[in-house]
PDB file of N, CA and C in Angstrom:
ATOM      1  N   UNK A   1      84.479-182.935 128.120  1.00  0.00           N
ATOM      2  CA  UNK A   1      85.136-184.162 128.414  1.00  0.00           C
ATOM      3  C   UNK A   1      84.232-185.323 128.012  1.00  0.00           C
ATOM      4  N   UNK A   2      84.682-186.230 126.998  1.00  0.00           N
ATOM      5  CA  UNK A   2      83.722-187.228 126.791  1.00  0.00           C
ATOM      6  C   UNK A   2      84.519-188.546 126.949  1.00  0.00           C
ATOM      7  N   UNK A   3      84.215-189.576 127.946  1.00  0.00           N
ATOM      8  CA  UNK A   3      84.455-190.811 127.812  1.00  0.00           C
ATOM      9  C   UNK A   3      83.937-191.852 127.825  1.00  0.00           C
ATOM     10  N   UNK A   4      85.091-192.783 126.724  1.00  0.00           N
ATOM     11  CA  UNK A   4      84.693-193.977 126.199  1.00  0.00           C
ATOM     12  C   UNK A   4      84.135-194.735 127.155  1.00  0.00           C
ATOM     13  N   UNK A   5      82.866-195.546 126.748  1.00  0.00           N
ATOM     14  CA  UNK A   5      82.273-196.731 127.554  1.00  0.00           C
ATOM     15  C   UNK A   5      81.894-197.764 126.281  1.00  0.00           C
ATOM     16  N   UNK A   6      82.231-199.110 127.000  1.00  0.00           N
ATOM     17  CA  UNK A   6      81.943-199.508 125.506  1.00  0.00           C
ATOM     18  C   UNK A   6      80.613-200.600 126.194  1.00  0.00           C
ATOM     19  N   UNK A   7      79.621-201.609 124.927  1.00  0.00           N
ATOM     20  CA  UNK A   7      78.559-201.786 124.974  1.00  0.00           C
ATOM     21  C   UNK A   7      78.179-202.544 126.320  1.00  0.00           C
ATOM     22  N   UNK A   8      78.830-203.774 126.763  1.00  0.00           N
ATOM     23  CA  UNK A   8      78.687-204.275 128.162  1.00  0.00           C
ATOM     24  C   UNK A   8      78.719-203.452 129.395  1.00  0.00           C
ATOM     25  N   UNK A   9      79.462-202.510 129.073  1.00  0.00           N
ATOM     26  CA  UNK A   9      79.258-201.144 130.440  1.00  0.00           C
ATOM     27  C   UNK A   9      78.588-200.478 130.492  1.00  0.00           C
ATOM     28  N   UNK A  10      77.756-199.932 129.366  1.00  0.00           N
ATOM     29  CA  UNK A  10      76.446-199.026 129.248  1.00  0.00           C
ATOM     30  C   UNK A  10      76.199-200.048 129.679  1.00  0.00           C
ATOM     31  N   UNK A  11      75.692-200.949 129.241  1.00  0.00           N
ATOM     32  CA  UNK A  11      74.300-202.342 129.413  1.00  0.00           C
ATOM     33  C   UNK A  11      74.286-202.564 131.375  1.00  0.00           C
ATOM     34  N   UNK A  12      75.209-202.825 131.621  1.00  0.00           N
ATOM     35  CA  UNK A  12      75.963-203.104 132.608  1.00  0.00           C
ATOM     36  C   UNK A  12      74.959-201.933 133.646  1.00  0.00           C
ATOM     37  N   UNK A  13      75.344-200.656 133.319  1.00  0.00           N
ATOM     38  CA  UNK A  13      75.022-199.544 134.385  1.00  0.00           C
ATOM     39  C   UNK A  13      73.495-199.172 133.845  1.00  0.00           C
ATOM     40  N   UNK A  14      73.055-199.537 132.837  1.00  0.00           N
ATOM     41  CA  UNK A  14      71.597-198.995 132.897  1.00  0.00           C
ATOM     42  C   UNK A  14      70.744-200.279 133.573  1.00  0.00           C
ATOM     43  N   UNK A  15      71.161-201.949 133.496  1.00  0.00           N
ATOM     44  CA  UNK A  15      70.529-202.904 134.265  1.00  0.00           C
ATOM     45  C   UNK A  15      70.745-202.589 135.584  1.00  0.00           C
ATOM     46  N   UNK A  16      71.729-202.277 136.304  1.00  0.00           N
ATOM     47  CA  UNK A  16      71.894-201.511 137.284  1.00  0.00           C
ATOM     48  C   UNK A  16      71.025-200.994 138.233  1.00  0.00           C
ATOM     49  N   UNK A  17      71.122-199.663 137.472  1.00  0.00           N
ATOM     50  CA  UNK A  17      70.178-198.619 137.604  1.00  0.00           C
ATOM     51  C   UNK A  17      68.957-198.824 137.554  1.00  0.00           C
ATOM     52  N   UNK A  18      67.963-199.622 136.672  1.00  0.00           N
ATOM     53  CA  UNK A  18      66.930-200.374 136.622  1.00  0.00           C
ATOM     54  C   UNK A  18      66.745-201.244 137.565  1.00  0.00           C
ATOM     55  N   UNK A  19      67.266-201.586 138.245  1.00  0.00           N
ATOM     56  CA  UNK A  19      67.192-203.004 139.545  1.00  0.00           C
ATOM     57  C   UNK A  19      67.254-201.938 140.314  1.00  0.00           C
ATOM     58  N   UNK A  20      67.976-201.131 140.642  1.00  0.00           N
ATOM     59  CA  UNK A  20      67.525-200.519 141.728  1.00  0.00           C
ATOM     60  C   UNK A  20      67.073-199.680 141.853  1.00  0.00           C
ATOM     61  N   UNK A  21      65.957-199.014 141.110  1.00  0.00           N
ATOM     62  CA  UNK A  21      65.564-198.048 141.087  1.00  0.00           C
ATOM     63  C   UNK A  21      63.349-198.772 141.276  1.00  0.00           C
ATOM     64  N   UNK A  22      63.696-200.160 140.749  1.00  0.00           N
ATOM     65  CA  UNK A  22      62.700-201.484 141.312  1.00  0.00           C
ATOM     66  C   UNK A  22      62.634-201.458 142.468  1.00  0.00           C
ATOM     67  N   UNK A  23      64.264-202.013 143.165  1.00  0.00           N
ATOM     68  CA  UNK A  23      63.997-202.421 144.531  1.00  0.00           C
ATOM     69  C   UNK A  23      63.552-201.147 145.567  1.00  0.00           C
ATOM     70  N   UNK A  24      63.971-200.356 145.324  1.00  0.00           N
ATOM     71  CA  UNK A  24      63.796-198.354 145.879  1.00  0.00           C
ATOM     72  C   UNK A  24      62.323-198.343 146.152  1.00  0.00           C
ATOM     73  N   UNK A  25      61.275-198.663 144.628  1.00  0.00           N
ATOM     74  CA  UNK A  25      60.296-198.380 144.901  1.00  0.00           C
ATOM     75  C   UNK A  25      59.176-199.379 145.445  1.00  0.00           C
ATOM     76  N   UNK A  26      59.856-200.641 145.490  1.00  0.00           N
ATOM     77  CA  UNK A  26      59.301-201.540 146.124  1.00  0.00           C
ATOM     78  C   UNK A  26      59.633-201.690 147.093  1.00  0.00           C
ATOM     79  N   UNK A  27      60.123-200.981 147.954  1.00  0.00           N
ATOM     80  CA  UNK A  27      60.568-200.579 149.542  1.00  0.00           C
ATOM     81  C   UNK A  27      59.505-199.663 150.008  1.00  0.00           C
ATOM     82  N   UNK A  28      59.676-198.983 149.283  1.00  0.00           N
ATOM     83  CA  UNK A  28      59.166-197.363 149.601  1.00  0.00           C
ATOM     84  C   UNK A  28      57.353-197.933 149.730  1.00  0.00           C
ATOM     85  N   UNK A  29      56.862-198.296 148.772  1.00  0.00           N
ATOM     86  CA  UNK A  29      55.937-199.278 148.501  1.00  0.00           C
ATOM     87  C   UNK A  29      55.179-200.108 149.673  1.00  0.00           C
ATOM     88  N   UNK A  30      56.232-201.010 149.902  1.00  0.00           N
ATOM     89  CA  UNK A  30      55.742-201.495 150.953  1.00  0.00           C
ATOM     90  C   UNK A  30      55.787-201.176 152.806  1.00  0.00           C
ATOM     91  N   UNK A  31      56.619-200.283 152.370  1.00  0.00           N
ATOM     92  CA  UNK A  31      56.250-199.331 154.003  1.00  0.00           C
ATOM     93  C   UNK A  31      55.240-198.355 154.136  1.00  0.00           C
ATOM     94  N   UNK A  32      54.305-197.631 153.019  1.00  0.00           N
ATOM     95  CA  UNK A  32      53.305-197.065 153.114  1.00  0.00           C
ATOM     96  C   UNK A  32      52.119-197.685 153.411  1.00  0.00           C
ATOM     97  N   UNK A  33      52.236-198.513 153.036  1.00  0.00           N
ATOM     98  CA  UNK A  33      51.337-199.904 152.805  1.00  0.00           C
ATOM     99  C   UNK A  33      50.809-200.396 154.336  1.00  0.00           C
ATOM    100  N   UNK A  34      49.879-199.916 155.276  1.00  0.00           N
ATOM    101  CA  UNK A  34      49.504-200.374 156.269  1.00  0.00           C
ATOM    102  C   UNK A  34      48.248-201.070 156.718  1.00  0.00           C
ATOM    103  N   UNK A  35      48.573-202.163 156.935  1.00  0.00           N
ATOM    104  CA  UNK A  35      47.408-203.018 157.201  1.00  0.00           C
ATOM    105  C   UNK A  35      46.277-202.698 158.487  1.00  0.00           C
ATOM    106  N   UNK A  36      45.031-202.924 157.964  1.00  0.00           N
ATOM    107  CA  UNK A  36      43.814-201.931 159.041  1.00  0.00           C
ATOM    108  C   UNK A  36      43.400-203.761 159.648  1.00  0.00           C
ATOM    109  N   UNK A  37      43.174-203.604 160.941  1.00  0.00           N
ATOM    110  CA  UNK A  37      42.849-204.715 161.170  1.00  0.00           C
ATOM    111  C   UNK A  37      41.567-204.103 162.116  1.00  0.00           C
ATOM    112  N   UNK A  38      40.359-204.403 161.961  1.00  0.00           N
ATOM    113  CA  UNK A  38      39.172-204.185 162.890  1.00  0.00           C
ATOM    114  C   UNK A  38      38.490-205.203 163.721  1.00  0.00           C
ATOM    115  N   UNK A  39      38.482-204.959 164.987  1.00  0.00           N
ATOM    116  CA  UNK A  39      37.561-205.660 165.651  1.00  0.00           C
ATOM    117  C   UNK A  39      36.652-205.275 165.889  1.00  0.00           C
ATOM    118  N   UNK A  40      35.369-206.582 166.114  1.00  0.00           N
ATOM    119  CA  UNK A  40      34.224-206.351 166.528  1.00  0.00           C
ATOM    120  C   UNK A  40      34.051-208.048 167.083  1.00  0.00           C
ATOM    121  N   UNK A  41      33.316-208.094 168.004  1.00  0.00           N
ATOM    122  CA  UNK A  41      32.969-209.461 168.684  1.00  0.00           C
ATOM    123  C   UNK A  41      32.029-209.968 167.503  1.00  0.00           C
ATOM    124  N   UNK A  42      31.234-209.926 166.657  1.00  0.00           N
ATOM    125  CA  UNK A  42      30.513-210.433 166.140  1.00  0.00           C
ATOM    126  C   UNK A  42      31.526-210.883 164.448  1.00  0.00           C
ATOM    127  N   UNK A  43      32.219-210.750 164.045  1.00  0.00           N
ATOM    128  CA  UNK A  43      33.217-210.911 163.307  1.00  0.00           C
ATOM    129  C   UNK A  43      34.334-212.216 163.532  1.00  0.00           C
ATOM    130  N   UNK A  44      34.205-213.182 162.844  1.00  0.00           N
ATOM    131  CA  UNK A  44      34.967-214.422 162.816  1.00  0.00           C
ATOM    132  C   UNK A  44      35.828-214.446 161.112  1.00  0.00           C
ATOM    133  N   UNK A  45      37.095-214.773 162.015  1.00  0.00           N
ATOM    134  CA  UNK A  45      38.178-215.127 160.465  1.00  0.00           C
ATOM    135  C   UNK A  45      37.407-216.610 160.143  1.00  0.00           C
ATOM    136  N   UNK A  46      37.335-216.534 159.130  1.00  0.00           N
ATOM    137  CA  UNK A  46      36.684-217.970 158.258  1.00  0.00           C
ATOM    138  C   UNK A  46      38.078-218.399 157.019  1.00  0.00           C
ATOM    139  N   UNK A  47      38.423-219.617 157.125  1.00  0.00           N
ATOM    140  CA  UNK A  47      39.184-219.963 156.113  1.00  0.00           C
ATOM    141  C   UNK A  47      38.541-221.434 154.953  1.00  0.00           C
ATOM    142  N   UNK A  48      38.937-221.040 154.020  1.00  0.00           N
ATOM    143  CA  UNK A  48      38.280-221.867 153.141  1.00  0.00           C
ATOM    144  C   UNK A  48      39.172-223.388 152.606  1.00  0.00           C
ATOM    145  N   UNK A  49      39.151-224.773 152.641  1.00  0.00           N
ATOM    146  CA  UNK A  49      39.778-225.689 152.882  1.00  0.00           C
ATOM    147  C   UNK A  49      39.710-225.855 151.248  1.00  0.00           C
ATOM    148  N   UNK A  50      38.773-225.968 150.248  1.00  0.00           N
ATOM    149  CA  UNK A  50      38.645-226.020 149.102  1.00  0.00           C
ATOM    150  C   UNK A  50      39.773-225.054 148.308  1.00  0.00           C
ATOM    151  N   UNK A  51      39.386-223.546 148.425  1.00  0.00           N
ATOM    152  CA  UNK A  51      39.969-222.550 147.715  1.00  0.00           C
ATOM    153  C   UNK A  51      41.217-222.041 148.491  1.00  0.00           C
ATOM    154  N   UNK A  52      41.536-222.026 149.503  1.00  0.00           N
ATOM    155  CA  UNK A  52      42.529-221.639 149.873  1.00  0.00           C
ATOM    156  C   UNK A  52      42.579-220.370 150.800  1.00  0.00           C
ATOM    157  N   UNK A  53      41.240-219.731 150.554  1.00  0.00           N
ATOM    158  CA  UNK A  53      40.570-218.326 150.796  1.00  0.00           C
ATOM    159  C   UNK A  53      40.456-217.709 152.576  1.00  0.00           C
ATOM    160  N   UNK A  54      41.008-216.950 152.821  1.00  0.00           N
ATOM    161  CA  UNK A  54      40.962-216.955 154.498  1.00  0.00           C
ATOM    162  C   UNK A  54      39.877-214.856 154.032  1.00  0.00           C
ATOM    163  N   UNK A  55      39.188-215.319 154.792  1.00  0.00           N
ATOM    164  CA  UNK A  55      37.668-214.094 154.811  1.00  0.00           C
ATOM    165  C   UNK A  55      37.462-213.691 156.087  1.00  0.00           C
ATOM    166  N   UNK A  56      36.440-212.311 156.741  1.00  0.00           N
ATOM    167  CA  UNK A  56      36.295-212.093 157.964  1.00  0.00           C
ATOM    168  C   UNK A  56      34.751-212.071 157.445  1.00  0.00           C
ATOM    169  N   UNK A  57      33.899-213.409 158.101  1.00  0.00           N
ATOM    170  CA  UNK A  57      32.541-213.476 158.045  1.00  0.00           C
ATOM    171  C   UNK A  57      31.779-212.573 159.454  1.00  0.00           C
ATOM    172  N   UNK A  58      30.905-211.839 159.103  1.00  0.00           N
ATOM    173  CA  UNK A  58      30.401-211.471 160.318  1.00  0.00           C
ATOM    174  C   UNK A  58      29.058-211.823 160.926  1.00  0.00           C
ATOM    175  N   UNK A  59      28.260-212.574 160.134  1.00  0.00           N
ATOM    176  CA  UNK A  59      27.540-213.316 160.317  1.00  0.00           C
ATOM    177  C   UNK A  59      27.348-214.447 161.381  1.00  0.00           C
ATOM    178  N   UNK A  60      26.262-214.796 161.998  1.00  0.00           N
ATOM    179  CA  UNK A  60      25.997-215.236 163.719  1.00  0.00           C
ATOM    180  C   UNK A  60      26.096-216.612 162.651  1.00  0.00           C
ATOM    181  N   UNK A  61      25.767-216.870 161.715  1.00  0.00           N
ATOM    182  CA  UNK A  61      25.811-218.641 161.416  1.00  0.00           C
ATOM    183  C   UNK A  61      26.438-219.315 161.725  1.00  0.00           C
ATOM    184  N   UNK A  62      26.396-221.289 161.716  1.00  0.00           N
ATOM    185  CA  UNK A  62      27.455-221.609 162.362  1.00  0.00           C
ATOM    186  C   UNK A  62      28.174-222.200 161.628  1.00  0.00           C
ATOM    187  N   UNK A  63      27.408-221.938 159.852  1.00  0.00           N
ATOM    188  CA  UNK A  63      28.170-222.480 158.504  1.00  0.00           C
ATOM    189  C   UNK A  63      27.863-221.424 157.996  1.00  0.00           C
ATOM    190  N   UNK A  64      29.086-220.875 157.312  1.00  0.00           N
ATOM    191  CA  UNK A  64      28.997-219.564 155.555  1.00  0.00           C
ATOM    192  C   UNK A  64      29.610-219.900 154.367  1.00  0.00           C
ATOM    193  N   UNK A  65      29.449-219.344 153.600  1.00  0.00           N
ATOM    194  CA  UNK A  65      29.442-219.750 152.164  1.00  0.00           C
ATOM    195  C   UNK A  65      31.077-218.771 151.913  1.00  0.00           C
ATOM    196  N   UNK A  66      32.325-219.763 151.400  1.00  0.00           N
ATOM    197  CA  UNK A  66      32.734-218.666 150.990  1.00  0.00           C
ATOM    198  C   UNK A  66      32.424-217.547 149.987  1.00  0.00           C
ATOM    199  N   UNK A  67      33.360-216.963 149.509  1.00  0.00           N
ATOM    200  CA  UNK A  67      32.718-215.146 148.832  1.00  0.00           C
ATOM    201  C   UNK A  67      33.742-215.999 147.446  1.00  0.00           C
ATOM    202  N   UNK A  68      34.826-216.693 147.527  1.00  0.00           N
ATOM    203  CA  UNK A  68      35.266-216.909 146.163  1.00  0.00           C
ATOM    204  C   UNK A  68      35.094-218.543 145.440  1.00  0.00           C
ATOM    205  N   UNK A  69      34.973-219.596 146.585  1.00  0.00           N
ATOM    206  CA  UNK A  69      34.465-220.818 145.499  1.00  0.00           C
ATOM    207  C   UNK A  69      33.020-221.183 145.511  1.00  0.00           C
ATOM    208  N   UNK A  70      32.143-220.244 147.012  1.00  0.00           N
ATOM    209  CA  UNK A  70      30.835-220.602 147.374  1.00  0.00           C
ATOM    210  C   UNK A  70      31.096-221.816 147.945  1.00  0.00           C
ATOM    211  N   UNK A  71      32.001-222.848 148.432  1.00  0.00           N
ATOM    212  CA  UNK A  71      31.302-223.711 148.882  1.00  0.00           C
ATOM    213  C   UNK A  71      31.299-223.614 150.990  1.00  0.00           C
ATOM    214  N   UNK A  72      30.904-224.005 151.416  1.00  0.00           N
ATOM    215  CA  UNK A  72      30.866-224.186 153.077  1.00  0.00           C
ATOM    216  C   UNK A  72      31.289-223.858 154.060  1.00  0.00           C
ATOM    217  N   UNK A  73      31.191-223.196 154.471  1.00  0.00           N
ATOM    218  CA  UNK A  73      32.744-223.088 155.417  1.00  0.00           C
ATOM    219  C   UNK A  73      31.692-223.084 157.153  1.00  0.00           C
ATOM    220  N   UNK A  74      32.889-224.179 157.888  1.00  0.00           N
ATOM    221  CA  UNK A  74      32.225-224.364 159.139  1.00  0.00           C
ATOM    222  C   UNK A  74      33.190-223.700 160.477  1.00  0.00           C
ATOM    223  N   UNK A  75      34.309-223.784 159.577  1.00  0.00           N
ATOM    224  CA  UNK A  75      35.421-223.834 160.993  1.00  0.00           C
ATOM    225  C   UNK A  75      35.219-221.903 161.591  1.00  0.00           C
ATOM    226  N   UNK A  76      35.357-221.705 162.542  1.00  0.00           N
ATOM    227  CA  UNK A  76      35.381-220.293 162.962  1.00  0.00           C
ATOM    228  C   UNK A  76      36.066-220.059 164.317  1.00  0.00           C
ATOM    229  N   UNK A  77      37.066-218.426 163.922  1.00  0.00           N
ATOM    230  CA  UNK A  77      38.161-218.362 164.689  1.00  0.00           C
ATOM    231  C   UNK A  77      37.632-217.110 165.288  1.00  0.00           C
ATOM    232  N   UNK A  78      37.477-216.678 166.326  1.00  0.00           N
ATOM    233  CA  UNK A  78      37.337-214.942 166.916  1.00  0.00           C
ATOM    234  C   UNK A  78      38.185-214.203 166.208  1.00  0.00           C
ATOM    235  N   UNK A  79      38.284-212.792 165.976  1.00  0.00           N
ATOM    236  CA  UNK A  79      39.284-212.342 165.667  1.00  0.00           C
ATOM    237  C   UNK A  79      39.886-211.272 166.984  1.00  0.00           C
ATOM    238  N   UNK A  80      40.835-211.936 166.786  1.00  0.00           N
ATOM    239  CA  UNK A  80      42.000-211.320 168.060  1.00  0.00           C
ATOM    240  C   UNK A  80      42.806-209.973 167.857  1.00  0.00           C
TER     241      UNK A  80
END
């Protein structure tokens, strides 16, 4: 049994099939995907006002350097 499909309906069902066979694995993807979060009292979230950069400094200082523009960073949050 062979039937006709003509070019917009192939096109049609293989874009399709391609989108969701994307969204499938970018599901699947992001539910394996589990974020480790560690505490320790000596560990502060540091965010960077220049670069945009949010870091976990563990260092007792009461200024650190960020890790991606190097410049300053003063503000410090516990991590919860």
């Amino acid at each position: 049994m062979l039937f006709r499909v003509d070019i917009s309906t192939a096109l049609f069902i293989y874009l399709s099939c391609s989108v969701l066979s994307v969204l499938v694995l970018w599901a699947v993807g992001g539910c394996r995907r589990k974020e480790t979060v560690y505490k320790n009292d000596n560990e502060y979230i540091r965010h960077c006002n220049i670069c945009d950069n949010t870091y976990v400094d563990s260092g007792q200082e009461e200024i650190s350097r960020c890790p991606r523009c190097d410049s300053l960073v003063s503000e410090r949050r516990p991590v919860d």
